[in-house]
C-alpha atoms as a PDB file:
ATOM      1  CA  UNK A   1     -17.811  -0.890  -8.697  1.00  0.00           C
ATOM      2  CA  UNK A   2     -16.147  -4.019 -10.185  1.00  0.00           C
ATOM      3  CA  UNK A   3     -13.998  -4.376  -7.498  1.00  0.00           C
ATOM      4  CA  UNK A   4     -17.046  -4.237  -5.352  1.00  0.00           C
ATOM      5  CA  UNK A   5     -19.363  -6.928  -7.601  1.00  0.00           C
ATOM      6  CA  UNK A   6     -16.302  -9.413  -8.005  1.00  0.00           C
ATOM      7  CA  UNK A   7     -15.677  -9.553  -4.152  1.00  0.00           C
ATOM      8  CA  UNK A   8     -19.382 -10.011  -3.692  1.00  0.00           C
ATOM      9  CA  UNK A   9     -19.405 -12.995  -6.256  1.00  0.00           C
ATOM     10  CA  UNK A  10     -16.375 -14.491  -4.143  1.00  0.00           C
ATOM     11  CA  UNK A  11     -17.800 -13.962  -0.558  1.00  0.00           C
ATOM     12  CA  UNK A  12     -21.367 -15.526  -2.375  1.00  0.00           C
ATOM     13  CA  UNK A  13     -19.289 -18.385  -4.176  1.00  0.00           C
ATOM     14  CA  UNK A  14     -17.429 -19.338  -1.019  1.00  0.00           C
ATOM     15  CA  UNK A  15     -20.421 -19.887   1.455  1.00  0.00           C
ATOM     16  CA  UNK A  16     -20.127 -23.905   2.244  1.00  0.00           C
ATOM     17  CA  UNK A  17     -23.637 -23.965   1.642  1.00  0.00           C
ATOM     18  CA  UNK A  18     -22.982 -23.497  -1.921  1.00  0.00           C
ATOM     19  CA  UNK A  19     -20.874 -27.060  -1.920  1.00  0.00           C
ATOM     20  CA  UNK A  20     -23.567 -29.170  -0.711  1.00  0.00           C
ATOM     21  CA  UNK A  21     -25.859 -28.552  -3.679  1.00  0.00           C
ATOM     22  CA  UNK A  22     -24.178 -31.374  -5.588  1.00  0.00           C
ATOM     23  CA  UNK A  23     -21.038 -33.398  -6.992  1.00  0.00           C
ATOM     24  CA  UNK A  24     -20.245 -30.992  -9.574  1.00  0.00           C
ATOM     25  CA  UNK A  25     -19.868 -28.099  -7.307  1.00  0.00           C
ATOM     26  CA  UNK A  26     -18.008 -30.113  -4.672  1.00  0.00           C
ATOM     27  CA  UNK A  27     -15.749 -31.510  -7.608  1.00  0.00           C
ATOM     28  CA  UNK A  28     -13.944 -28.029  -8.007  1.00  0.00           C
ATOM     29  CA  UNK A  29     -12.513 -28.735  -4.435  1.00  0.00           C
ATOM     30  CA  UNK A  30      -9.439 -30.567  -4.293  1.00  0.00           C
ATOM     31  CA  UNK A  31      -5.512 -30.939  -3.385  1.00  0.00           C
ATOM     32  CA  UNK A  32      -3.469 -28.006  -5.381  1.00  0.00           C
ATOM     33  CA  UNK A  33      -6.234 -26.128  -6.202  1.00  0.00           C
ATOM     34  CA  UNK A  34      -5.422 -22.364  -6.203  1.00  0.00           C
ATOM     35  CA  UNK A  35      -6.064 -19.487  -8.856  1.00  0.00           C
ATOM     36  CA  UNK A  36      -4.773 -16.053  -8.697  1.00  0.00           C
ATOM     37  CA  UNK A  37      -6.835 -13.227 -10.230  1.00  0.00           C
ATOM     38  CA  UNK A  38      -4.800 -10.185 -11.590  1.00  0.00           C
ATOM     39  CA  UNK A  39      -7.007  -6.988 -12.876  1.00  0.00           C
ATOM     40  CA  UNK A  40      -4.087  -5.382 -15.289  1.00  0.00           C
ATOM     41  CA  UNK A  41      -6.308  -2.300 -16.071  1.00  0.00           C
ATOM     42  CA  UNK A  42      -6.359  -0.764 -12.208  1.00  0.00           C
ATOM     43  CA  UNK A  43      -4.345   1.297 -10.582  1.00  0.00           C
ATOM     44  CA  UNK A  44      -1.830  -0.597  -7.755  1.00  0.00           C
ATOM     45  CA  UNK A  45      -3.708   0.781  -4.765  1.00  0.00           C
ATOM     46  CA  UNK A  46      -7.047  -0.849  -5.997  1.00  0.00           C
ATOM     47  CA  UNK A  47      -5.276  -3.905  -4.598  1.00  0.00           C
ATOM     48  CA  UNK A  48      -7.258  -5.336  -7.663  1.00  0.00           C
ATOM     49  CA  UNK A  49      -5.947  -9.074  -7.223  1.00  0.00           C
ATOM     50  CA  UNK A  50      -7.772 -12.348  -5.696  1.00  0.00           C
ATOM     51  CA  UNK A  51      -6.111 -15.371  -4.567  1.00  0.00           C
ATOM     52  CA  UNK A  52      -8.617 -18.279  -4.299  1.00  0.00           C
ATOM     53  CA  UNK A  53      -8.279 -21.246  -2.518  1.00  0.00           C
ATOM     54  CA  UNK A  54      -9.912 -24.779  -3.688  1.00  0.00           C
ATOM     55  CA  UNK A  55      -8.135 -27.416  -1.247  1.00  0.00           C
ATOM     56  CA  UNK A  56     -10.090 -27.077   1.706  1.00  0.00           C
ATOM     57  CA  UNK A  57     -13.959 -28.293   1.994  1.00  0.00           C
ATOM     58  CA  UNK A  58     -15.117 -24.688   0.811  1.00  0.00           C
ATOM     59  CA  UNK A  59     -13.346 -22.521  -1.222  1.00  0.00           C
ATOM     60  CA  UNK A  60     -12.029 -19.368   1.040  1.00  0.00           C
ATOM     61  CA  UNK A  61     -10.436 -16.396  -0.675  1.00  0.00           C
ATOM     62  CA  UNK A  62      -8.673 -13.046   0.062  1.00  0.00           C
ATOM     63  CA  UNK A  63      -7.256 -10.244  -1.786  1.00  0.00           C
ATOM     64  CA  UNK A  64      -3.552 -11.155  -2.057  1.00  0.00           C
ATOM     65  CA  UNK A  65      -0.548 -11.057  -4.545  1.00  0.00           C
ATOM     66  CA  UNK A  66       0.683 -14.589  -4.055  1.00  0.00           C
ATOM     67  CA  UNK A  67       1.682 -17.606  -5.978  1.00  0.00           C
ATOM     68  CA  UNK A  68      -1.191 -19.888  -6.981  1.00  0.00           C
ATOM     69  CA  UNK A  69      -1.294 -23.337  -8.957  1.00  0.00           C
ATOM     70  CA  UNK A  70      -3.257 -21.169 -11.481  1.00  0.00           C
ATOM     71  CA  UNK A  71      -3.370 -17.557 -12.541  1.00  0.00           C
ATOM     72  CA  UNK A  72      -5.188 -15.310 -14.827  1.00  0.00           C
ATOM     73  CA  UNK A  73      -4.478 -11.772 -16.064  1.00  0.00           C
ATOM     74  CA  UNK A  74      -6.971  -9.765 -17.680  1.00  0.00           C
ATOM     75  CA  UNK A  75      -8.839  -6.525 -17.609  1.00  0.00           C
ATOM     76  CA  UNK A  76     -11.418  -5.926 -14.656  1.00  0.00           C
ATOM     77  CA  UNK A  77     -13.574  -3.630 -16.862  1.00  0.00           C
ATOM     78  CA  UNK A  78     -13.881  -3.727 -20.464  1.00  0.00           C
END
């Protein structure tokens, strides 16, 4: 289910129209921007990892193991 509600939160996050609401949102966006998300309490084959992409004029995202300019590793559920 957390898998579910943080891939919903991305998809949600990444719609463009969520950029134009103002400067603050559209200042996340910018050159070198990537952050990697790592869930260390899942199994492997809940492919629990995010790679999130900043540079472009909305952010995209996939699930992905790959190198980012930022990462984070922490628990998916508490």
């Amino acid at each position: 289910m957390a898998l579910d509600a943080i891939d919903e939160w991305l998809e949600l996050g990444s719609l463009p129209a969520s950029y134009r609401i103002g400067p603050r949102l559209s200042g996340l966006l910018g050159p070198g921007r990537t952050l990697h998300l790592h869930a260390t309490d899942t199994p492997p084959e809940a492919a629990a990892e995010w790679l999130i992409d900043l540079t472009g004029e909305a952010p995209t995202w996939q699930r992905a193991h790959e190198r980012a300019a930022e990462a984070v590793r922490a628990p998916l559920t508490r």
